[in-house]
Protein backbone atom coordinates (compact mmCIF):
# COMPACT_ATOMS: atom_id res chain seq x y z
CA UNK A 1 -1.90 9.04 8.96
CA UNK A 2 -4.81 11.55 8.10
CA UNK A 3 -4.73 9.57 4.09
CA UNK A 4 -6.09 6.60 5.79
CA UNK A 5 -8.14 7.70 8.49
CA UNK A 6 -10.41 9.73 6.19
CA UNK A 7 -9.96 6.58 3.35
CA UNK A 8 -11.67 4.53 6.68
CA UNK A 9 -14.41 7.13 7.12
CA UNK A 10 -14.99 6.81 3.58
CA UNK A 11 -15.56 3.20 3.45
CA UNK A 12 -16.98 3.05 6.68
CA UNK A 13 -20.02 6.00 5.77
CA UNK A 14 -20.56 3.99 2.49
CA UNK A 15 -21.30 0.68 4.05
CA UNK A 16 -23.36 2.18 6.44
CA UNK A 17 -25.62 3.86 3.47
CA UNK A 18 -25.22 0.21 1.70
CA UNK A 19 -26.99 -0.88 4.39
CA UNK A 20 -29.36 1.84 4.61
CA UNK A 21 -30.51 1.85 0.93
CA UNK A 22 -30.65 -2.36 1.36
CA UNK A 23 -33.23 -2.24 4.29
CA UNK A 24 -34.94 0.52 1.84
CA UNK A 25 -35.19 -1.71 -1.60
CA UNK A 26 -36.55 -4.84 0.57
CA UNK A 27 -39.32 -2.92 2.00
CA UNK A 28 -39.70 -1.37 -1.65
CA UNK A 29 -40.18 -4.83 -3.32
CA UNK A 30 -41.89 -6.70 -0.21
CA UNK A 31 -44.38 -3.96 -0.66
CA UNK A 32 -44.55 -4.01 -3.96
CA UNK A 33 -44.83 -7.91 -4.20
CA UNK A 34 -47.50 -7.92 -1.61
CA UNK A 35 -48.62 -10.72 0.42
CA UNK A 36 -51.69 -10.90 -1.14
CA UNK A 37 -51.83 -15.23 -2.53
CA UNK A 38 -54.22 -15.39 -5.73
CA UNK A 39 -56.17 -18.57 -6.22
CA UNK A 40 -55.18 -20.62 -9.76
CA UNK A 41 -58.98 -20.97 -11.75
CA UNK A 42 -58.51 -24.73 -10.56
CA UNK A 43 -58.92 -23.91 -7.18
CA UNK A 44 -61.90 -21.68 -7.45
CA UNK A 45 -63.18 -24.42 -9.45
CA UNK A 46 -62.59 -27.10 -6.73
CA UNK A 47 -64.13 -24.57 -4.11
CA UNK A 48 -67.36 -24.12 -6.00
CA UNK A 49 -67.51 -27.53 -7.21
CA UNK A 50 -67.23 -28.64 -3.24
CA UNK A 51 -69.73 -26.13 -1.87
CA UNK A 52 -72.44 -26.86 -4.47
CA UNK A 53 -72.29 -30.65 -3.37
CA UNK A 54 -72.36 -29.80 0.28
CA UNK A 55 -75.81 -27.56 -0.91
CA UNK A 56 -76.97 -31.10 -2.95
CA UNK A 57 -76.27 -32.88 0.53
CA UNK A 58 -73.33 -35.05 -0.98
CA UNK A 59 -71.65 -34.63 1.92
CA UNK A 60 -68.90 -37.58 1.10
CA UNK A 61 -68.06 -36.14 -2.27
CA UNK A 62 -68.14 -33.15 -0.80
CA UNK A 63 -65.44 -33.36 1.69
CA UNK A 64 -62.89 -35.58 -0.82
CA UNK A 65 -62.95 -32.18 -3.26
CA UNK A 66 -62.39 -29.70 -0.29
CA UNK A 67 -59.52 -31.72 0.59
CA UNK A 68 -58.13 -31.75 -2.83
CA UNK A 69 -58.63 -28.18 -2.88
CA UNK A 70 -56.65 -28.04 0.49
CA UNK A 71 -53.84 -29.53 -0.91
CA UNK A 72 -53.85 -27.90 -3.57
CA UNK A 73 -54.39 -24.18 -1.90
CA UNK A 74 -50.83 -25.36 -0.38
CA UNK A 75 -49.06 -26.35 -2.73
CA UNK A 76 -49.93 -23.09 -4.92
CA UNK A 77 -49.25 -20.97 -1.95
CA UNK A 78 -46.02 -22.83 -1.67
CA UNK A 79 -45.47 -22.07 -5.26
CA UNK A 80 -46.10 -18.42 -4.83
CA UNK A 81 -43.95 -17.88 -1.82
CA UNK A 82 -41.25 -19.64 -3.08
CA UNK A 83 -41.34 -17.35 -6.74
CA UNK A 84 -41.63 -14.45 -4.37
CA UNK A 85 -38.70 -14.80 -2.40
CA UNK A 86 -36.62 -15.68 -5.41
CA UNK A 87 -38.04 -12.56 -6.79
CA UNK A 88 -36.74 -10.86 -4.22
CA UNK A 89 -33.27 -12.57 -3.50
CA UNK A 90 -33.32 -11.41 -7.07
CA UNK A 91 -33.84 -7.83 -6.85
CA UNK A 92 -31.63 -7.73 -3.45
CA UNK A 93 -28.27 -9.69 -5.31
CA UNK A 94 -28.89 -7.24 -8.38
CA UNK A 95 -28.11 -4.42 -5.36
CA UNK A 96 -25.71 -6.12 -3.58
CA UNK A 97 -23.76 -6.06 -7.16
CA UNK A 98 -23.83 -2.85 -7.81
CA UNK A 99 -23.04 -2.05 -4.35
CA UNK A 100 -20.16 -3.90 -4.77
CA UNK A 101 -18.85 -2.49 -7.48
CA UNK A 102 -19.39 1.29 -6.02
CA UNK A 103 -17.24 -0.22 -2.57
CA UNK A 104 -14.76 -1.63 -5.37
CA UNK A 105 -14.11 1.63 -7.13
CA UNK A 106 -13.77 3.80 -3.95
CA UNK A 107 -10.98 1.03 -3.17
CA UNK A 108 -9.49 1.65 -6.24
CA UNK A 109 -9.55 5.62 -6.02
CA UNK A 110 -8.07 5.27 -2.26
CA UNK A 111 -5.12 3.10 -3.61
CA UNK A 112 -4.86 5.75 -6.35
CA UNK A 113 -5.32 8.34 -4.11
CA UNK A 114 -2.19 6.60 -1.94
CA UNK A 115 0.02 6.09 -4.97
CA UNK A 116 -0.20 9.32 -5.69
CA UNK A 117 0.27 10.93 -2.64
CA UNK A 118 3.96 8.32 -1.92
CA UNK A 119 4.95 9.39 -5.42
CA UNK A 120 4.48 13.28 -4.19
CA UNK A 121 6.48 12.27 -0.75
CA UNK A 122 9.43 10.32 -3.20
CA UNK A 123 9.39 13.32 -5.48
CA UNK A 124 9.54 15.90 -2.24
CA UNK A 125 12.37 13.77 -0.58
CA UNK A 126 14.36 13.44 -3.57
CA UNK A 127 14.21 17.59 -3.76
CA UNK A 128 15.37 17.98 -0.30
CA UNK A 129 18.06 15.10 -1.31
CA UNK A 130 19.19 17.57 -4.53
CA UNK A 131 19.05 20.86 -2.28
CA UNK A 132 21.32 18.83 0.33
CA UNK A 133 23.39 17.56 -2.48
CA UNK A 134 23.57 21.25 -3.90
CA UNK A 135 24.41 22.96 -0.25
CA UNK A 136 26.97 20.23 0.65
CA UNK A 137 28.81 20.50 -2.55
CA UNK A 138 28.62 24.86 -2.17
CA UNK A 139 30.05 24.62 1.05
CA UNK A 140 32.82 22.32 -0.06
CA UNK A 141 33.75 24.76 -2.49
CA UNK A 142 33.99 27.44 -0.50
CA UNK A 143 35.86 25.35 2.13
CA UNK A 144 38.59 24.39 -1.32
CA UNK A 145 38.82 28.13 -2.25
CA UNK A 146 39.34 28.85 1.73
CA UNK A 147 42.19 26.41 2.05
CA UNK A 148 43.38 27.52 -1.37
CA UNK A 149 43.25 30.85 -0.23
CA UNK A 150 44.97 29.80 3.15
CA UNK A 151 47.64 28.03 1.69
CA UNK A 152 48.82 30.97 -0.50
CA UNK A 153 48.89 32.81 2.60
CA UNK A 154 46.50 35.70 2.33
CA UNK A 155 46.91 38.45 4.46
CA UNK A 156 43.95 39.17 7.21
CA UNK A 157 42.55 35.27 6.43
CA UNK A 158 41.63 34.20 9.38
CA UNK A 159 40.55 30.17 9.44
CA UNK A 160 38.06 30.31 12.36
CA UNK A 161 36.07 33.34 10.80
CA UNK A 162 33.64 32.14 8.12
CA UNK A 163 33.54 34.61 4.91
CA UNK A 164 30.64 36.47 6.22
CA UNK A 165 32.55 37.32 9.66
CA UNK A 166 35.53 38.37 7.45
CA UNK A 167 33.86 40.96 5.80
CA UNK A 168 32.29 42.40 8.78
CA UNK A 169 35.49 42.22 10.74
CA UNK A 170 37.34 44.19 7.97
CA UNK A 171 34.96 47.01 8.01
CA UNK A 172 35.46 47.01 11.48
CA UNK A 173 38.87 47.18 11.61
CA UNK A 174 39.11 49.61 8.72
CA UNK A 175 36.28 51.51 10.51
CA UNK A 176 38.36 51.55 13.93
CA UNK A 177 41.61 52.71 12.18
CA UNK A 178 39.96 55.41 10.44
CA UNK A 179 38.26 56.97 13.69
CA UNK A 180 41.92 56.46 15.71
CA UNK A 181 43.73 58.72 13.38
C-alpha cells in the first residue's frame, strides 16, 4: 500500500543521510585530531642527550640512548594513536546513538502513523456496516407495509411494481383516462 511504500522511502532517505553525515563527522574529527605525533619532553631529552655524545665522539653511549629513544618514540606514538582512535570511536558511537534514536522515533511515528490510519479504515467500515444495517432494515419495512398492504387487498397494488413505479403508473393511468374522455 502507498502507507508503507512512502514509510520505506522514509527510512530508506534517512539511512542514506545517516550515512552521509557519518562519513562527514569522521573527516570532521580526523581533521581536527590531526596526524601530527608530539614528542613527550623525555624524548627530546633522549634526542639531545644522544646527539651531543655523538658531537663528544662517544659513539657507544651514543647509539644505546638513540635506541632508547627509538623505543620509546614507539611506544608514545603507539600511545597517541591508540588515544586517537578511541577518541574517535568515541565521537563516532556518540553519533551512531543519536542516530539511532532519530531511526527509532521515525519507527515509532510510522507505527503511529499505521494505527491510526487501521483505526480510520475500522471506523469507515463500521459506517458503511451501520448505513447497510440502516438500508436493509428500510427496505424491510417497506417490504412489511407492502405485504401488509397486499394482504388487505388494496386496490391498484401491484406486487412486481416497486412504490416509485406505482406512483408513476397511477399518474399515468389517471393521465390516460382523463385525455380518453
Amino acid at each position: 500500500n502507498g502507507f508503507q511504500i512512502h514509510s520505506a522511502e522514509l527510512i530508506r532517505s534517512l539511512e542514506e543521510k545517516h550515512d552521509k553525515d557519518l562519513q562527514e563527522e569522521r573527516e570532521k574529527i580526523q581533521k581536527k585530531l590531526g596526524d601530527n605525533y608530539k614528542k613527550s619532553p623525555e624524548m627530546l631529552n633522549l634526542e639531545t642527550t644522544y646527539k651531543n655524545l655523538a658531537k663528544q665522539k662517544e659513539y657507544q653511549q651514543a647509539h644505546k640512548i638513540q635506541i632508547e629513544a627509538q623505543e620509546l618514540e614507539i611506544q608514545e606514538q603507539n600511545k597517541y594513536y591508540a588515544e586517537r582512535q578511541k577518541r574517535v570511536y568515541q565521537h563516532e558511537k556518540k553519533i551512531v546513538q543519536k542516530q539511532e534514536k532519530e531511526m527509532e522515533s521515525l519507527r515509532k511515528r510510522i507505527i503511529a502513523g499505521e494505527n491510526e490510519q487501521k483505526k480510520e479504515r475500522a471506523l469507515e467500515l463500521e459506517r458503511m456496516f451501520q448505513r447497510y444495517q440502516n438500508v436493509k432494515k428500510e427496505l424491510e419495512n417497506t417490504h412489511k407495509k407492502e405485504e401488509l398492504a397486499l394482504k388487505k387487498g388494496k386496490a391498484g397494488f401491484n406486487p412486481n411494481m416497486s412504490r416509485i413505479s406505482q406512483t408513476s403508473h397511477v399518474s399515468h393511468v389517471s393521465h390516460v383516462s382523463q385525455v380518453s374522455r
